[in-house]
Protein backbone atom coordinates (compact mmCIF):
# COMPACT_ATOMS: atom_id res chain seq x y z
CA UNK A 1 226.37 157.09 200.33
CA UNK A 2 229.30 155.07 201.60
CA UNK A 3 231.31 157.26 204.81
CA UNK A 4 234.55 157.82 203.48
CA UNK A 5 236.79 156.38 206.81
CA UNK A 6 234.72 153.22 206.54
CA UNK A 7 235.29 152.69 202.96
CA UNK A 8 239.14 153.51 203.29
CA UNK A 9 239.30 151.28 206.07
CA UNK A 10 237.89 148.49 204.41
CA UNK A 11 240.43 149.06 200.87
CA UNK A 12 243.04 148.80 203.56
CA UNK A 13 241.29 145.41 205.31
CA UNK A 14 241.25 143.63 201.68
CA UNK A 15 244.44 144.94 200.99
CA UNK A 16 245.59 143.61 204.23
CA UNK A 17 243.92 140.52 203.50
CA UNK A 18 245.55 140.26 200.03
CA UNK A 19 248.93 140.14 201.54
CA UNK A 20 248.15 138.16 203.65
CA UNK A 21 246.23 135.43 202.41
CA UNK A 22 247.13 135.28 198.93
CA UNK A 23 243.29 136.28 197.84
CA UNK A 24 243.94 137.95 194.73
CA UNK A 25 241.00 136.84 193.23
CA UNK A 26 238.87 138.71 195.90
CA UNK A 27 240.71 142.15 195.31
CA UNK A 28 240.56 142.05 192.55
CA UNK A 29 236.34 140.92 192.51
CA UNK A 30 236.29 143.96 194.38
CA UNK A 31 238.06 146.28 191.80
CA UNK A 32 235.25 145.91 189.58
């Protein structure tokens, strides 16, 4: 079972990262 800070922390790194860096296509690979 994931710990929920980590996994909130790491929705907000690939949302940081989406911003960013344009990487849509890895958010979104991760929404599925």
């Amino acid at each position: 079972m994931v710990d929920k800070h980590y996994e909130c922390c790491l929705l907000v790194s690939i949302g940081w990262l989406d911003r960013n860096h344009g990487l849509d296509s890895f958010a979104q690979s991760r929404m599925d």
